[in-house]
C-alpha atoms as a PDB file:
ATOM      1  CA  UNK A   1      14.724   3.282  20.564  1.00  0.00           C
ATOM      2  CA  UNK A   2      12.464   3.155  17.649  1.00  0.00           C
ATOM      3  CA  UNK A   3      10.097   0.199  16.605  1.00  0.00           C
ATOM      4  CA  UNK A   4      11.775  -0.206  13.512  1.00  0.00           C
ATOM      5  CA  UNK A   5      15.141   0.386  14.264  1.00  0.00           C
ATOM      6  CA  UNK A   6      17.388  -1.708  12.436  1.00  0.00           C
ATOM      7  CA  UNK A   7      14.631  -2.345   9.571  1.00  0.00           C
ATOM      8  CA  UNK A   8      14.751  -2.075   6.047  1.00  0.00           C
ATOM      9  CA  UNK A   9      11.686  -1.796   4.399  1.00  0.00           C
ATOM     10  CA  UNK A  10      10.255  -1.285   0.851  1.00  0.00           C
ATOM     11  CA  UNK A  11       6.868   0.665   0.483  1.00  0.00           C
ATOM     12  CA  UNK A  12       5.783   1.163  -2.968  1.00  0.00           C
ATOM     13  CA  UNK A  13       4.056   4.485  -4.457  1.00  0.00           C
ATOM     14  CA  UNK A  14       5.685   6.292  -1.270  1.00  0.00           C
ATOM     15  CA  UNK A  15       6.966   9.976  -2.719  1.00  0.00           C
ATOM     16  CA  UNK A  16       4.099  11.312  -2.525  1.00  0.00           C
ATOM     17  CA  UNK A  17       0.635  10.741  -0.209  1.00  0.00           C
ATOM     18  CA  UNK A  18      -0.128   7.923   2.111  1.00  0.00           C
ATOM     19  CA  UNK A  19       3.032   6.192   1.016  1.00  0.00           C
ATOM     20  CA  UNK A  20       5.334   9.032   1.918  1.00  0.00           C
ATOM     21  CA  UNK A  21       3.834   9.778   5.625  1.00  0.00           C
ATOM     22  CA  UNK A  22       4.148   5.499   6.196  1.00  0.00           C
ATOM     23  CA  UNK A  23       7.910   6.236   4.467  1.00  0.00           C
ATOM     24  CA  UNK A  24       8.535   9.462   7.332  1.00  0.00           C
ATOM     25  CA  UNK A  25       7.052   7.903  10.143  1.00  0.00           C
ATOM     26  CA  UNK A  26       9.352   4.620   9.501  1.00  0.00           C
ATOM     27  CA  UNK A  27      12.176   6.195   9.438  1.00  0.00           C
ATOM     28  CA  UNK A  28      11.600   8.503  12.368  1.00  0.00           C
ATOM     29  CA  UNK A  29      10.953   4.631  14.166  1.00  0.00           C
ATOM     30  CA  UNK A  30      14.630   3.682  13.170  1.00  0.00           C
ATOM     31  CA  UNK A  31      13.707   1.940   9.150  1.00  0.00           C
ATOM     32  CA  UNK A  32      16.010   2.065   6.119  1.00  0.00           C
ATOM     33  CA  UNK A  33      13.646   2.866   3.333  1.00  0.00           C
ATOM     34  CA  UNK A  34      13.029   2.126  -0.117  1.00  0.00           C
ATOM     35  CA  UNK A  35      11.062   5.273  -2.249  1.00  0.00           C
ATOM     36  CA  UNK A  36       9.290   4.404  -5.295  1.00  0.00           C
ATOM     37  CA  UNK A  37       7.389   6.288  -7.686  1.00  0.00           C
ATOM     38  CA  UNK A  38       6.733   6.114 -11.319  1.00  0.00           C
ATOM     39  CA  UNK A  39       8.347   9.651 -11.516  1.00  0.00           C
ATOM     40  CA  UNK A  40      11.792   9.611 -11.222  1.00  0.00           C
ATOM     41  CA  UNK A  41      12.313  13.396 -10.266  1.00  0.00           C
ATOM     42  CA  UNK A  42       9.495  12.904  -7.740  1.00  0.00           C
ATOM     43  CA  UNK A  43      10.984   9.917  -6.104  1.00  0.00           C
ATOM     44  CA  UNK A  44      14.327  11.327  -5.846  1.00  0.00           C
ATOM     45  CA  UNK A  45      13.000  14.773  -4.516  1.00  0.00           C
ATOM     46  CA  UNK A  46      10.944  12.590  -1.379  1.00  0.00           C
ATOM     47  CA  UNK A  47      13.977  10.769  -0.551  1.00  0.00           C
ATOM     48  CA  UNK A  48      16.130  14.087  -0.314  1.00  0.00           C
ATOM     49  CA  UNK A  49      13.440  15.620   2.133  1.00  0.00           C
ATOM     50  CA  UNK A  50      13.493  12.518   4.215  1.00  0.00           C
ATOM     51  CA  UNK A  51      16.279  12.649   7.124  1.00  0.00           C
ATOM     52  CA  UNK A  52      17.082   9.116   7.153  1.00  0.00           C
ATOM     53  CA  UNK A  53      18.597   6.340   4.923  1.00  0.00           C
ATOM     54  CA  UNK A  54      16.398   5.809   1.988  1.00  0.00           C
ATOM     55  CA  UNK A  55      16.770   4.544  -1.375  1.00  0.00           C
ATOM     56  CA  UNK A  56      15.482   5.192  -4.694  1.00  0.00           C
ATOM     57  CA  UNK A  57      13.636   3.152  -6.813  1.00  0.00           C
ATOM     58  CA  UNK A  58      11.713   4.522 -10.387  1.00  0.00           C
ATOM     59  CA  UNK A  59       9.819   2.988 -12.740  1.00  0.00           C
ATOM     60  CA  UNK A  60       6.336   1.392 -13.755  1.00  0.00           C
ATOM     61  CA  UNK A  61       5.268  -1.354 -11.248  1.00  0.00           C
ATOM     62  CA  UNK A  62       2.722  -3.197 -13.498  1.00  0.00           C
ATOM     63  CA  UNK A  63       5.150  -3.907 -16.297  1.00  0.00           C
ATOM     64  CA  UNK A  64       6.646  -7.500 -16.038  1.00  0.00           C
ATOM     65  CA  UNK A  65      10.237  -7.453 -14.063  1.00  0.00           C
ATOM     66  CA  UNK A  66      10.177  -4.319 -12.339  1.00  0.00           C
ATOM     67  CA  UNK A  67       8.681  -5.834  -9.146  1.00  0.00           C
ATOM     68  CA  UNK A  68      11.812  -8.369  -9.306  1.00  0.00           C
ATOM     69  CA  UNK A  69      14.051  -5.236 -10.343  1.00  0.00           C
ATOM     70  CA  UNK A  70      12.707  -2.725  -7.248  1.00  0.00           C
ATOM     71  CA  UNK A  71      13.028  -5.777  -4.409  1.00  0.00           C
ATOM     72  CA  UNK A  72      16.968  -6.270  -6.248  1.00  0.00           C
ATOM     73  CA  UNK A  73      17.661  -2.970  -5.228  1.00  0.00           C
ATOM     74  CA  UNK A  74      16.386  -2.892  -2.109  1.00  0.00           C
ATOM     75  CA  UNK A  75      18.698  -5.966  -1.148  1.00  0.00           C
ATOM     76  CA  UNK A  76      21.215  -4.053  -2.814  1.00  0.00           C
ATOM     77  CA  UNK A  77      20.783  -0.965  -1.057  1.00  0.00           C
ATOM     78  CA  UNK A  78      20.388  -2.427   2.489  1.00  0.00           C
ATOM     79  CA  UNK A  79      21.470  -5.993   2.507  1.00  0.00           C
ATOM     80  CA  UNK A  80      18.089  -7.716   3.332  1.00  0.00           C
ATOM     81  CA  UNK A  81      14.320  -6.382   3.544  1.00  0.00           C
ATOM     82  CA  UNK A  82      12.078  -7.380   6.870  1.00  0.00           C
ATOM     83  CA  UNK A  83       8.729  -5.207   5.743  1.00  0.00           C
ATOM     84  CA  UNK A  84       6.962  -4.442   2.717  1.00  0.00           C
ATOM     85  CA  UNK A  85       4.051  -2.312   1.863  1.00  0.00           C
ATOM     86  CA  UNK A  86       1.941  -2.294  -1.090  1.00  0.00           C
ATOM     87  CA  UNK A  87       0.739   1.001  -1.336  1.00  0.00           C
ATOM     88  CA  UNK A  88       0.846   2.180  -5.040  1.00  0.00           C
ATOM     89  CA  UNK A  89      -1.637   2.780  -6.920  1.00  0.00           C
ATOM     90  CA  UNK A  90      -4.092   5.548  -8.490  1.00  0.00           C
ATOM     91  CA  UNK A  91      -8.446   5.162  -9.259  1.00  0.00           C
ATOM     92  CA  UNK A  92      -9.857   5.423 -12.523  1.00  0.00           C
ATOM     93  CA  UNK A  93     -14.284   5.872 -12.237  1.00  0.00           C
ATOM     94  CA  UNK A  94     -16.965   5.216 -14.194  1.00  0.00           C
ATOM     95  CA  UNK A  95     -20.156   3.616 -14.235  1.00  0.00           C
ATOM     96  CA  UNK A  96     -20.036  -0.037 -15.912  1.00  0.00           C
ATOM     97  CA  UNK A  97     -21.494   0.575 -18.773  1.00  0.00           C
ATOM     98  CA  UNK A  98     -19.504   3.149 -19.778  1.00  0.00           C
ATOM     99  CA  UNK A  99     -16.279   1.556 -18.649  1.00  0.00           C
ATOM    100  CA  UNK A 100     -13.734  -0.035 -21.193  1.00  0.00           C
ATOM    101  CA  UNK A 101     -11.735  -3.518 -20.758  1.00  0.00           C
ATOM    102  CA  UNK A 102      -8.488  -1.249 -20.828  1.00  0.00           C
ATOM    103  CA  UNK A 103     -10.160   0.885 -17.614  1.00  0.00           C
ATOM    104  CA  UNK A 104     -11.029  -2.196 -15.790  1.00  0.00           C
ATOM    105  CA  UNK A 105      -7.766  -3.927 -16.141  1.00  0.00           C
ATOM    106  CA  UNK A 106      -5.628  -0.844 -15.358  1.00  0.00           C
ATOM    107  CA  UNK A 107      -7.579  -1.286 -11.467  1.00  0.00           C
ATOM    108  CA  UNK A 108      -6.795  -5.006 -11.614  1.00  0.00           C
ATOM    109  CA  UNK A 109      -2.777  -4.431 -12.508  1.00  0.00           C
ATOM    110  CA  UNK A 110      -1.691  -1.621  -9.858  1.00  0.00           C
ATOM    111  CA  UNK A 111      -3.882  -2.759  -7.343  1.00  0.00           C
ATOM    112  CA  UNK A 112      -3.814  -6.553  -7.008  1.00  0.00           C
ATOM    113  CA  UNK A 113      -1.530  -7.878  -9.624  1.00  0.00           C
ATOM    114  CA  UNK A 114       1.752  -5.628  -8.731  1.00  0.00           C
ATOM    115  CA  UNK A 115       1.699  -6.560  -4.954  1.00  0.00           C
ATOM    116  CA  UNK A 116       1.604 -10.643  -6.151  1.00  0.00           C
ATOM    117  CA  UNK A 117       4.196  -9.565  -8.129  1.00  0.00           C
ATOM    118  CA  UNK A 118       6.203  -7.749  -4.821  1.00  0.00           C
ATOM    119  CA  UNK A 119       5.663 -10.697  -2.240  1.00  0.00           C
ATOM    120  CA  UNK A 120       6.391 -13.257  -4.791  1.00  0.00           C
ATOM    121  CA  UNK A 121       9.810 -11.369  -5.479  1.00  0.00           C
ATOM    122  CA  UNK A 122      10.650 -11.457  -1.954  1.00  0.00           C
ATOM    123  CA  UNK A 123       9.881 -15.302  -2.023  1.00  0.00           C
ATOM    124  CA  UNK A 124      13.223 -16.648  -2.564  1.00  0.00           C
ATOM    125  CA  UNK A 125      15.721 -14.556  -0.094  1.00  0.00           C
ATOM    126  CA  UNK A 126      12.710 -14.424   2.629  1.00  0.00           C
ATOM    127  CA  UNK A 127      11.490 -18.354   2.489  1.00  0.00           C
ATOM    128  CA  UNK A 128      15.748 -18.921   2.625  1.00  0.00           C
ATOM    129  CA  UNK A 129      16.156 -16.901   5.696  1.00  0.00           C
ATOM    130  CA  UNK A 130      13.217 -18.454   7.372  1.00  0.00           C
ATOM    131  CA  UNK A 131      14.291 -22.289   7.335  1.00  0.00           C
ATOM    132  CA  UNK A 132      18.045 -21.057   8.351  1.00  0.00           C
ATOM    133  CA  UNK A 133      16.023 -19.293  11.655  1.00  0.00           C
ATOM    134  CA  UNK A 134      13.773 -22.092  11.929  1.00  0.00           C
ATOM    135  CA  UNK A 135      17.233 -24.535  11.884  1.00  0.00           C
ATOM    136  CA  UNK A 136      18.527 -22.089  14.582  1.00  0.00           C
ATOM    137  CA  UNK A 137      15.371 -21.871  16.568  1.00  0.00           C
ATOM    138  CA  UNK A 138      14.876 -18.693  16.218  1.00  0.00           C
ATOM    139  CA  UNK A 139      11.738 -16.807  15.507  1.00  0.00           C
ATOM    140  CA  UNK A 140      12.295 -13.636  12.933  1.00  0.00           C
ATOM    141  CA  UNK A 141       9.360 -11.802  12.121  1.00  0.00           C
ATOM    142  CA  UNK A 142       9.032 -10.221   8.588  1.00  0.00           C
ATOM    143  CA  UNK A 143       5.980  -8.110   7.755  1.00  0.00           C
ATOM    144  CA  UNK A 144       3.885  -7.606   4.821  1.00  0.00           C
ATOM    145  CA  UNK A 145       1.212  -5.066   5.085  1.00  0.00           C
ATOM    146  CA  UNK A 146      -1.454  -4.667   1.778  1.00  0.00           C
ATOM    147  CA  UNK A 147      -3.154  -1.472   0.878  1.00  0.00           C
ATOM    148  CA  UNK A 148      -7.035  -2.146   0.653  1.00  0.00           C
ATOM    149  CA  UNK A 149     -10.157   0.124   0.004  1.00  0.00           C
ATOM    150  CA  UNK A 150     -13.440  -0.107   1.729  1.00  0.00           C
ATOM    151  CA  UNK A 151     -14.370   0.250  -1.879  1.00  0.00           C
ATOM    152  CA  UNK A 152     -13.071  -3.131  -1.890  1.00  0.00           C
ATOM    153  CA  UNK A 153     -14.960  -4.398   1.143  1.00  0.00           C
ATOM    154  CA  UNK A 154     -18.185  -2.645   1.337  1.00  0.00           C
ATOM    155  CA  UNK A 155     -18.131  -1.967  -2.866  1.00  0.00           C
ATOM    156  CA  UNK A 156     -19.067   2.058  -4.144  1.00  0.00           C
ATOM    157  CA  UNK A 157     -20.885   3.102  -6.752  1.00  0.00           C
ATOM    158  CA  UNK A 158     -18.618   3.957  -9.964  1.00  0.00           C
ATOM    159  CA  UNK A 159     -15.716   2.091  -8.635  1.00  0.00           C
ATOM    160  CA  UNK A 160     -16.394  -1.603 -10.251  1.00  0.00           C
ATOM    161  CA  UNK A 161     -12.615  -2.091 -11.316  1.00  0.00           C
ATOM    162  CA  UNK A 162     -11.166  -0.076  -8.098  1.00  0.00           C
ATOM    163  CA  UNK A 163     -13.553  -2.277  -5.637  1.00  0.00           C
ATOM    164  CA  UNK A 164     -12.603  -5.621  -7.382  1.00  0.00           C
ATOM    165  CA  UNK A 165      -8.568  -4.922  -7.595  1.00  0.00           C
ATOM    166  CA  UNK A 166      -9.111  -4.188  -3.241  1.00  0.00           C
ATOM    167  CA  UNK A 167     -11.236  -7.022  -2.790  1.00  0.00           C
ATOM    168  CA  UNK A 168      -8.705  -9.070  -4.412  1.00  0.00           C
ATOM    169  CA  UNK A 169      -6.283  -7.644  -2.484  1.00  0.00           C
ATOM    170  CA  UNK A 170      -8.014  -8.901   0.834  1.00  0.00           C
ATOM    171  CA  UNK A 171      -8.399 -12.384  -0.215  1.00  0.00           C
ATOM    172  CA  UNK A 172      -4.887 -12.235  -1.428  1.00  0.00           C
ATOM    173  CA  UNK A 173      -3.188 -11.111   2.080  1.00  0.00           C
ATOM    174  CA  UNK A 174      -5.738 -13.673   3.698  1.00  0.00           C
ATOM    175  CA  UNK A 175      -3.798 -16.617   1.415  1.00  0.00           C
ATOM    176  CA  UNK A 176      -0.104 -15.408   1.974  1.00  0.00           C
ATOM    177  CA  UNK A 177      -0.731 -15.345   5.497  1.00  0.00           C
ATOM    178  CA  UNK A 178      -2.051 -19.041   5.009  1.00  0.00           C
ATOM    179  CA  UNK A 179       1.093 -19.843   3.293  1.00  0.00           C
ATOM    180  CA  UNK A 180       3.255 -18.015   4.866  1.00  0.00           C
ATOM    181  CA  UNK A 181       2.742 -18.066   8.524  1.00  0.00           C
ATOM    182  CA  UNK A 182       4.870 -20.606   9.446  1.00  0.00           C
ATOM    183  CA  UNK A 183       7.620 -18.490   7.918  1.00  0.00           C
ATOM    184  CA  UNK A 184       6.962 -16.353  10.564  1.00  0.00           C
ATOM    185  CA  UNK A 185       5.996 -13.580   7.918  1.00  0.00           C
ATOM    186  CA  UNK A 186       2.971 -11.326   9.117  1.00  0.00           C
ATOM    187  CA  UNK A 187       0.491 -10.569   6.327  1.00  0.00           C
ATOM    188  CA  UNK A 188      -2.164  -8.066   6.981  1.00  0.00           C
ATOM    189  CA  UNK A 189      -4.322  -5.343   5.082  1.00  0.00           C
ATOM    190  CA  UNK A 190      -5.571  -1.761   5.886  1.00  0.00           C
ATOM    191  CA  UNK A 191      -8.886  -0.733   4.245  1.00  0.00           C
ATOM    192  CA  UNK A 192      -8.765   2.671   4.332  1.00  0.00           C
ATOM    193  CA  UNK A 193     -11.697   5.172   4.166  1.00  0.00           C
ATOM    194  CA  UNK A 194     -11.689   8.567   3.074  1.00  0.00           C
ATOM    195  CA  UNK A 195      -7.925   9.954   3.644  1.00  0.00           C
ATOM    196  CA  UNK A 196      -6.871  13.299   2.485  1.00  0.00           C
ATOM    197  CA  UNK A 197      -4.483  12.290  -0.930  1.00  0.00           C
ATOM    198  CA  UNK A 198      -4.601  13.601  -4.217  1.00  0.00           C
ATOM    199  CA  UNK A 199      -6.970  10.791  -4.888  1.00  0.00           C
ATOM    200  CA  UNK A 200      -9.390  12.155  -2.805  1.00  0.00           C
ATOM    201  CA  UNK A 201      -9.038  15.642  -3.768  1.00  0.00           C
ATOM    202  CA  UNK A 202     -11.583  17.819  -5.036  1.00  0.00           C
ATOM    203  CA  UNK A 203     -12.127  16.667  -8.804  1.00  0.00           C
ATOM    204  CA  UNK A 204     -12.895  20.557  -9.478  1.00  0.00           C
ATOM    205  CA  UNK A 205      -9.005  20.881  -9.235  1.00  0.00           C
ATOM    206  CA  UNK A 206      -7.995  19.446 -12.737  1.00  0.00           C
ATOM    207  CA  UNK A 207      -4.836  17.475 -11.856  1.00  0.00           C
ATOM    208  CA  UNK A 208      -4.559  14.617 -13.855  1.00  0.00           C
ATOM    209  CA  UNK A 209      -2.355  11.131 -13.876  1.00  0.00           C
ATOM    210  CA  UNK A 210      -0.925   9.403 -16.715  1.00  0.00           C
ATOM    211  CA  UNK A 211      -3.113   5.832 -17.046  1.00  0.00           C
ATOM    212  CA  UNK A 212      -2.415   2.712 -18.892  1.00  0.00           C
ATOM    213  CA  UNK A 213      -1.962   3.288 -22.455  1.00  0.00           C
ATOM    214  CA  UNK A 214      -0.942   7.046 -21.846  1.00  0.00           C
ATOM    215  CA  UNK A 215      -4.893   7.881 -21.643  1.00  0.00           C
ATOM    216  CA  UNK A 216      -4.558  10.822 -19.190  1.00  0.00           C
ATOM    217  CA  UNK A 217      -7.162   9.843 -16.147  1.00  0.00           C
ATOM    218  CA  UNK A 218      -8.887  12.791 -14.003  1.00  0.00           C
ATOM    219  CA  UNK A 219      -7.911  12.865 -10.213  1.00  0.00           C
ATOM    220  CA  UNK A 220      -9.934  13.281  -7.091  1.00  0.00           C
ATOM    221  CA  UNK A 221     -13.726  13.031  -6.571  1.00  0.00           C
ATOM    222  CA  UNK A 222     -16.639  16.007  -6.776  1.00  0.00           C
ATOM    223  CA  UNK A 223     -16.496  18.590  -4.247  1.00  0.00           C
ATOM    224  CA  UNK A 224     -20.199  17.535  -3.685  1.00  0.00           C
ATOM    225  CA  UNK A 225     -19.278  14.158  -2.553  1.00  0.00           C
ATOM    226  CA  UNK A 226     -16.171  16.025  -0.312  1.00  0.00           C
ATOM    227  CA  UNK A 227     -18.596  17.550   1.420  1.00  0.00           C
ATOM    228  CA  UNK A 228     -20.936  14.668   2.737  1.00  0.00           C
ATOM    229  CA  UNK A 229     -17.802  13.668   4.837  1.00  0.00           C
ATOM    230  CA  UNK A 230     -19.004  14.767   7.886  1.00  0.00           C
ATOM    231  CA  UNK A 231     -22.348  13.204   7.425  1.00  0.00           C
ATOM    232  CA  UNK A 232     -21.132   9.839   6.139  1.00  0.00           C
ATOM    233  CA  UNK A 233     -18.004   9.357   8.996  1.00  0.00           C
ATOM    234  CA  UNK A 234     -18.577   9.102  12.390  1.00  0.00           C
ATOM    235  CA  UNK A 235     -15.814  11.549  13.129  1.00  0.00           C
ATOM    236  CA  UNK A 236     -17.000  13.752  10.914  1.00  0.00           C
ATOM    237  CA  UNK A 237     -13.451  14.207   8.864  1.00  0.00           C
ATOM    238  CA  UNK A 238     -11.127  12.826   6.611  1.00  0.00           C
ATOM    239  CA  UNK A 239      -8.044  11.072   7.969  1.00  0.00           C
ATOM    240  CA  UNK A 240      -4.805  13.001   7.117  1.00  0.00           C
ATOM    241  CA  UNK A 241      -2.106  10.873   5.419  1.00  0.00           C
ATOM    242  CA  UNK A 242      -0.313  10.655   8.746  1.00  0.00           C
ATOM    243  CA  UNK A 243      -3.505   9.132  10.560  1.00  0.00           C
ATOM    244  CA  UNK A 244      -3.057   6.630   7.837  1.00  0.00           C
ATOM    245  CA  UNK A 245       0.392   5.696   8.384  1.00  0.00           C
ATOM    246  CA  UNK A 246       0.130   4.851  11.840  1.00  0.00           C
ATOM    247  CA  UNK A 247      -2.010   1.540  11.812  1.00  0.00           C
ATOM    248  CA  UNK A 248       0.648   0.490   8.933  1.00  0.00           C
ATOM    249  CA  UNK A 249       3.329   1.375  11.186  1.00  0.00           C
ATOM    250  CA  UNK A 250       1.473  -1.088  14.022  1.00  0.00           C
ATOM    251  CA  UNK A 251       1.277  -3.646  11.515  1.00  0.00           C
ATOM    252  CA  UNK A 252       4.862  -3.718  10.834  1.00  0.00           C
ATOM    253  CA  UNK A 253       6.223  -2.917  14.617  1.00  0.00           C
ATOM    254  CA  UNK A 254       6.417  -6.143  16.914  1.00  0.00           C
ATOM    255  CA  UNK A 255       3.427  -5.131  18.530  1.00  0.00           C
ATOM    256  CA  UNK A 256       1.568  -7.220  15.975  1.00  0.00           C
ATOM    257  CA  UNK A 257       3.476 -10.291  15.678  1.00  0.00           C
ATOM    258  CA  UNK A 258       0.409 -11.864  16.534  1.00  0.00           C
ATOM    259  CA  UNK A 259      -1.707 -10.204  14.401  1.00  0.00           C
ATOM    260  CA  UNK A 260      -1.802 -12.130  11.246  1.00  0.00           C
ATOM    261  CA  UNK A 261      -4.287 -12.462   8.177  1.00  0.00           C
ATOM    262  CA  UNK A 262      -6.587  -9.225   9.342  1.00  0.00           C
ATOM    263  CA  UNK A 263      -8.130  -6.902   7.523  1.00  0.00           C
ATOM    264  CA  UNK A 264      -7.687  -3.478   9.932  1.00  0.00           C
ATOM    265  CA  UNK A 265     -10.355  -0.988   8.936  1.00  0.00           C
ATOM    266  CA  UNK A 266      -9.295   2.783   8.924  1.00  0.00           C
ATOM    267  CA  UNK A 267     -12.193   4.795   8.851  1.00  0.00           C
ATOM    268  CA  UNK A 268     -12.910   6.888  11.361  1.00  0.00           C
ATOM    269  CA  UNK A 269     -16.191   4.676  11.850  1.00  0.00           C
ATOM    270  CA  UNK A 270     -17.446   4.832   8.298  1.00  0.00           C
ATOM    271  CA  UNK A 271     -19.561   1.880   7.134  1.00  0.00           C
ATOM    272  CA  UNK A 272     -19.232   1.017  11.163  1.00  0.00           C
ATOM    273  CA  UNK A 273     -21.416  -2.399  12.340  1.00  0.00           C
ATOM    274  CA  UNK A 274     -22.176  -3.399   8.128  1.00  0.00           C
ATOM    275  CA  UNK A 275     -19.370  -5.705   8.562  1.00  0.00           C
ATOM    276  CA  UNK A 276     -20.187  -9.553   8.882  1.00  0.00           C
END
């Protein structure tokens, strides 16, 4: 028996990274899965390698529609959706005053706007199932779990549009689960710390992501700052991206029905006791 079995879940950005451990570890628990990437070919290629029902899902998250078009599919795919995870999403740096209005906003769209967007989407067929259960007297748990930052929570230097798109995406999972709660709909965040993606990569690598606008936006951080890992984390290492899917997978098990409007810090320690 798995702790998703009989799930169907959607987690956005997951061919590649974070996203695509949470994706393998769910269906190893018993999930249907939705992939999503903004690359086609790369989407297609993760849900191939994945032994397990999966679907596909392509396209550009932050344009207006394709959150309603991706959460179509899903219910298409495998009748109803019980968890989503907002995972997508890519950093752009700079210091303030060298960053542009375009940079800034580009944070604000992946990161906070696009997972409104996905829970809003989910609004009509979830709210619908929850009054029929509540009728019934049933309780059905649904799950929503939100990617933050401890950029977002404890701020870093360089990342002003990063740290305010994941602090908006704590105080928006802290309103849902308001709202929401008596849907019986868990809504919780991760803040992650320093996990081993290509966003946290050495910078000295050259890979690059297409940005808003088509400006073409550097990926991963200076070796330099790799390197004061073990100093800066209590553990003394990054977390791989399959340390990181295991809180989500927590989240979204029945083991946290209870949990609800948290912010669960994955850091190995980082930042430890500077929380209020």
């Amino acid at each position: 028996m798995g702790l998703l079995d009989g799930k169907a879940a959607i987690i956005t950005g997951s061919a590649r990274g974070i996203g695509r451990a949470t994706a393998e570890l769910f269906v190893r628990e018993g999930a249907k899965v939705l992939i999503n990437d903004i690359d086609g070919d790369i989407a297609e290629q993760a849900a191939s390698e994945i032994e397990g029902e999966t679907a596909v899902f392509a396209g550009d998250l932050t344009k207006e529609g394709t959150p309603d078009e991706l959460v179509a599919k899903a219910n298409e795919a495998f009748g109803s959706v019980d968890i989503l995870v907002n995972n997508a999403g890519y950093t752009w740096d700079g210091v303030v005053h060298k960053m542009t209005d375009e940079q800034f906003q580009a944070m604000l769209d992946i990161h906070t706007i696009v997972p409104f967007r996905m829970i809003r989407a989910l609004a009509p067929t979830w709210r619908e199932a929850a009054k029929a259960e509540r009728g019934e007297g049933k309780e059905v748990f649904r799950k929503i779990v939100n990617v933050s930052s401890i950029s977002g929570t404890m701020g870093n230097a360089g990342q002003a549009n990063y740290s305010s798109a994941k602090a908006g995406v704590v105080g928006l999972t802290k309103t849902i689960a308001k709202e929401w709660g008596a849907l019986k709909v868990n809504v919780n965040a991760v803040a992650f710390g320093f996990i081993e993606t290509r966003l946290t990569q050495a910078k000295e690598k050259g890979e690059e992501i297409e940005a808003a606008g088509g400006e073409k936006v550097a990926l991963g951080i200076p070796e330099q700052m790799r390197a004061m890992a073990s100093a800066i984390i209590p553990l003394g290492r990054p977390a791989s991206p399959e340390e990181a899917a295991g809180p989500v997978l927590f989240l979204c098990s029945e083991h946290a029905n209870y949990v609800h409007g948290q912010v669960l810090n994955v850091t190995g320690g980082q930042f430890g006791g500077m929380y209020i």
